[in-house]
N, C-alpha and C. Protein backbone atom coordinates (compact mmCIF):
# COMPACT_ATOMS: atom_id res chain seq x y z
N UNK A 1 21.33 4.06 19.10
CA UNK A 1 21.56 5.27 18.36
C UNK A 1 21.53 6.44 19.33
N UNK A 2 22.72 7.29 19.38
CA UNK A 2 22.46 8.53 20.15
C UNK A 2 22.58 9.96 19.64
N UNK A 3 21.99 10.93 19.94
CA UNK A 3 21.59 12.33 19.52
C UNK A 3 20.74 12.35 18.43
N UNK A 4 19.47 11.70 18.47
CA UNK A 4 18.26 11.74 17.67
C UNK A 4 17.77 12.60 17.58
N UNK A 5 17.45 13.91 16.81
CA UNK A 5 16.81 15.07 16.88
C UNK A 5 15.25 14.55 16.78
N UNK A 6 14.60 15.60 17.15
CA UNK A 6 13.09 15.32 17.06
C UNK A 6 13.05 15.73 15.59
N UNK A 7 13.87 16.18 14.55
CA UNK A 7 13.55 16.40 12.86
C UNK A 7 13.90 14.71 12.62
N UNK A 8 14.35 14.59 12.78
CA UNK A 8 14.80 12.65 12.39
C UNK A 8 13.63 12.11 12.53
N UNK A 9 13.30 12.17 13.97
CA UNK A 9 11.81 11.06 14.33
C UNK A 9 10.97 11.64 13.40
N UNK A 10 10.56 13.41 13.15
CA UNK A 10 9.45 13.19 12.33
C UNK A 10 9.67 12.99 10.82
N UNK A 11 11.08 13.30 9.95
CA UNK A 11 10.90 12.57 8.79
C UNK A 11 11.27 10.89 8.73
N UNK A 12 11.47 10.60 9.82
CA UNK A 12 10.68 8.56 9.28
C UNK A 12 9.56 8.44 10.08
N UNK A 13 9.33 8.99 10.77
CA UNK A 13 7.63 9.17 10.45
C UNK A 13 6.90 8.90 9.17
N UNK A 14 7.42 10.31 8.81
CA UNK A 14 6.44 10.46 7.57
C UNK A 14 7.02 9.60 6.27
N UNK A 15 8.28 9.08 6.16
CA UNK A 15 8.65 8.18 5.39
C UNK A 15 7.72 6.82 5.76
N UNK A 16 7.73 6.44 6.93
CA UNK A 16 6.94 5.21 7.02
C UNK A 16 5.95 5.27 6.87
N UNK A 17 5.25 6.33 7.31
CA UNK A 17 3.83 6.79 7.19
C UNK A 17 3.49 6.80 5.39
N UNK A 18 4.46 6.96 4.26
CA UNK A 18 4.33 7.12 3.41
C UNK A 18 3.73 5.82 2.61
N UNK A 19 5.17 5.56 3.04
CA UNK A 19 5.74 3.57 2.71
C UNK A 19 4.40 3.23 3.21
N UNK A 20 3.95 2.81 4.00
CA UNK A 20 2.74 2.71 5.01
C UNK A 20 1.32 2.49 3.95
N UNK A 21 1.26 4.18 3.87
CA UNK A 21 -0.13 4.10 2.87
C UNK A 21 -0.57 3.27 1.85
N UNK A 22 0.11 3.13 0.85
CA UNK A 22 -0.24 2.71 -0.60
C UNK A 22 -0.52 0.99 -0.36
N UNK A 23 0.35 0.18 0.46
CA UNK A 23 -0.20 -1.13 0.24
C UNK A 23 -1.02 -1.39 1.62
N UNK A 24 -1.55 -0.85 2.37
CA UNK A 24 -2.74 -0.69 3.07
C UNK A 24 -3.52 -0.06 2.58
N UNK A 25 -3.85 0.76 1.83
CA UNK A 25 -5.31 1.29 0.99
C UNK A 25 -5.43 0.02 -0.55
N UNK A 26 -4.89 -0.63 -0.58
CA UNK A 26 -4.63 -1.86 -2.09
C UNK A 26 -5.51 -2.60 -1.19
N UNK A 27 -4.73 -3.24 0.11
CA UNK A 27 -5.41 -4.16 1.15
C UNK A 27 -6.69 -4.17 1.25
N UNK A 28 -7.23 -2.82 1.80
CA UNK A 28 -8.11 -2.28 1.79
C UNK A 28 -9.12 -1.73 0.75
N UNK A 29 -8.55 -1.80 -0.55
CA UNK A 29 -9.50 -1.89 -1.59
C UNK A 29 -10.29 -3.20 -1.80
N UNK A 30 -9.13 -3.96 -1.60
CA UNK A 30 -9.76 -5.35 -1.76
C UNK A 30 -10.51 -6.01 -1.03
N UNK A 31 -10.31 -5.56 0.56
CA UNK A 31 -11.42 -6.03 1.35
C UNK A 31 -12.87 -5.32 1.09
N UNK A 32 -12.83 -4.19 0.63
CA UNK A 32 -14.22 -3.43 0.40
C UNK A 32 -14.84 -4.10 -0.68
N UNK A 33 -13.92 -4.60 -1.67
CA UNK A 33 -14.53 -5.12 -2.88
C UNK A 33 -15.00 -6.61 -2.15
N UNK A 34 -14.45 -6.98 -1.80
CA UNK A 34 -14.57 -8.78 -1.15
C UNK A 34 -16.44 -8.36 -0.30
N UNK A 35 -16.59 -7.25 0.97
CA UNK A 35 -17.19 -7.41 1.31
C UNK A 35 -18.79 -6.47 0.84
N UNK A 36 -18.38 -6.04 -0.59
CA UNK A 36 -19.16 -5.15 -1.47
C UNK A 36 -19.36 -3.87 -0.51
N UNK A 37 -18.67 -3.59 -0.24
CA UNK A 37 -18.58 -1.72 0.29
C UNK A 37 -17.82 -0.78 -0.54
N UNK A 38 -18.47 0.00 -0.39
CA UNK A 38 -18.16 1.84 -1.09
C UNK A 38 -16.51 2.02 -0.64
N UNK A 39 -15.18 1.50 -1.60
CA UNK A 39 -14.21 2.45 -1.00
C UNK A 39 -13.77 3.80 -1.06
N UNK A 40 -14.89 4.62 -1.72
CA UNK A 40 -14.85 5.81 -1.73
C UNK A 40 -15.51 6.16 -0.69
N UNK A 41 -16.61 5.72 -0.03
CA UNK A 41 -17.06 6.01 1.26
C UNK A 41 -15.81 5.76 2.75
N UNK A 42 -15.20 4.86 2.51
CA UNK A 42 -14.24 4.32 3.17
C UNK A 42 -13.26 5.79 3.46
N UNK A 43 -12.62 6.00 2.28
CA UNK A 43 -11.86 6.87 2.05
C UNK A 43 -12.20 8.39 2.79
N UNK A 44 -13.31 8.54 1.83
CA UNK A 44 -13.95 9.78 1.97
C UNK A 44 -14.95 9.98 3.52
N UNK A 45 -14.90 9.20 4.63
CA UNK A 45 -15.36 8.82 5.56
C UNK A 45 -16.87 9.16 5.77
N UNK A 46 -17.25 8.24 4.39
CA UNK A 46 -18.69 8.41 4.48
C UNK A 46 -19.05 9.78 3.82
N UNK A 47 -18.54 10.55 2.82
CA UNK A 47 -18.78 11.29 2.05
C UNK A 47 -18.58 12.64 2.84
N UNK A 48 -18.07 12.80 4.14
CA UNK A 48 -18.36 13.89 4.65
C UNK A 48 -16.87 14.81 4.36
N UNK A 49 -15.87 13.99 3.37
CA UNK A 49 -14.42 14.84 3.09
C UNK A 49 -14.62 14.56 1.78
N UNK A 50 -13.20 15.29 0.63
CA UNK A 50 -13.44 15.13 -0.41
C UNK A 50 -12.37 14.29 -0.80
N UNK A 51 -12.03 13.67 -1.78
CA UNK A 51 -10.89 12.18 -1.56
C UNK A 51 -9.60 12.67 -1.29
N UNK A 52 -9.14 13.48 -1.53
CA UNK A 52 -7.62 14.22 -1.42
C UNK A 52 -7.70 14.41 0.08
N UNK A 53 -8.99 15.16 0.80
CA UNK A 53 -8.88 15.42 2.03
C UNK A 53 -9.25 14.28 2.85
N UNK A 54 -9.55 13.28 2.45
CA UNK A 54 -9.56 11.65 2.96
C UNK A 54 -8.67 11.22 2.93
N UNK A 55 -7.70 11.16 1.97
CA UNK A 55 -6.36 10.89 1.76
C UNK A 55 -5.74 11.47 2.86
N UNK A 56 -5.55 12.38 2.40
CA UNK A 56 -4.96 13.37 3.69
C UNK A 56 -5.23 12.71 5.48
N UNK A 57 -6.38 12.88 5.15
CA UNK A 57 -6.76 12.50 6.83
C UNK A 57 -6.42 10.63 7.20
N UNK A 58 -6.31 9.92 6.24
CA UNK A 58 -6.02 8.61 6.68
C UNK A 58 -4.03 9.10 6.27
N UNK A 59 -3.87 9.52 5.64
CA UNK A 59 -1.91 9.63 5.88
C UNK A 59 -1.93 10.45 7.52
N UNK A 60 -2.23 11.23 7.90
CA UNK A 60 -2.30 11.76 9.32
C UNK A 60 -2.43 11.03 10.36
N UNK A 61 -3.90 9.80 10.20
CA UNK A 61 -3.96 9.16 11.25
C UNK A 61 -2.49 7.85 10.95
N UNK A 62 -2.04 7.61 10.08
CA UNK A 62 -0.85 6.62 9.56
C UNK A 62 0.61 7.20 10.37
N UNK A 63 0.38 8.53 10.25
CA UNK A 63 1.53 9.29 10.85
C UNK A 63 1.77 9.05 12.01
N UNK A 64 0.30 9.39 12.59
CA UNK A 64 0.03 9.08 13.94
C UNK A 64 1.53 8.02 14.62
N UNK A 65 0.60 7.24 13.91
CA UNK A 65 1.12 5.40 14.73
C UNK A 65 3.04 5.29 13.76
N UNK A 66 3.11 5.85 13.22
CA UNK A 66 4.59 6.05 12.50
C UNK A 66 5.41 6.51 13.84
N UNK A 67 4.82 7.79 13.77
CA UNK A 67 5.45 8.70 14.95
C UNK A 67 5.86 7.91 16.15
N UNK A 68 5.15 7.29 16.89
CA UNK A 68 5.31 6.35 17.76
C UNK A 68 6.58 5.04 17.76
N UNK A 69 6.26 4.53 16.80
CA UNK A 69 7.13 3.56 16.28
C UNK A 69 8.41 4.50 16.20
N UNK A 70 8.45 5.44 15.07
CA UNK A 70 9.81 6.06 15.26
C UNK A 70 10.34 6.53 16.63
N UNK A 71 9.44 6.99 17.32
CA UNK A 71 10.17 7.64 18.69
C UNK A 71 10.45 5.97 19.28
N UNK A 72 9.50 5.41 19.45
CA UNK A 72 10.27 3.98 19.81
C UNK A 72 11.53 3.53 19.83
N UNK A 73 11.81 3.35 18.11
CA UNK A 73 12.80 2.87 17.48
C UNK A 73 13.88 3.92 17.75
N UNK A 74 13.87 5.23 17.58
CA UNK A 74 15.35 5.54 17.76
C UNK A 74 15.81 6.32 19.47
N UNK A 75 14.71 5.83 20.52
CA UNK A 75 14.99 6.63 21.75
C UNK A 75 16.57 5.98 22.00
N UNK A 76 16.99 7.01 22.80
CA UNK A 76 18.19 7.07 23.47
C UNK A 76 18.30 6.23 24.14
């Protein structure tokens, strides 16, 4: 693929990053339940955010590793 803008890489970023979230926090519900842990502590990283801003902060760190992959996937 050639003439990739850096707006491309970051909306599939955040598309994957999206796609991404919802069946890794399911995953992850279920392992908390399997190993009897708090997934609101999980979320909420130990109570010190509030769940939206847990949310928030695990889609960011998701972005993170999106971002990467996308610049990966569409370099020149």
């Amino acid at each position: 693929m050639t003439n990739v803008t850096y707006a491309q890489i970051l909306v599939m970023a955040a598309i994957v990053a999206t796609l991404f979230l919802v069946p890794v926090a399911g995953l992850v519900w279920v392992g908390c339940a399997l190993l009897g842990m708090s997934f609101e502590s999980l979320v909420t990283f130990g109570g010190s955010l509030n769940a939206p801003a847990g949310m928030s902060a695990w889609w960011a760190l998701s972005f993170v590793a999106a971002f990467a992959y996308a610049a990966l996937m569409l370099r020149d």
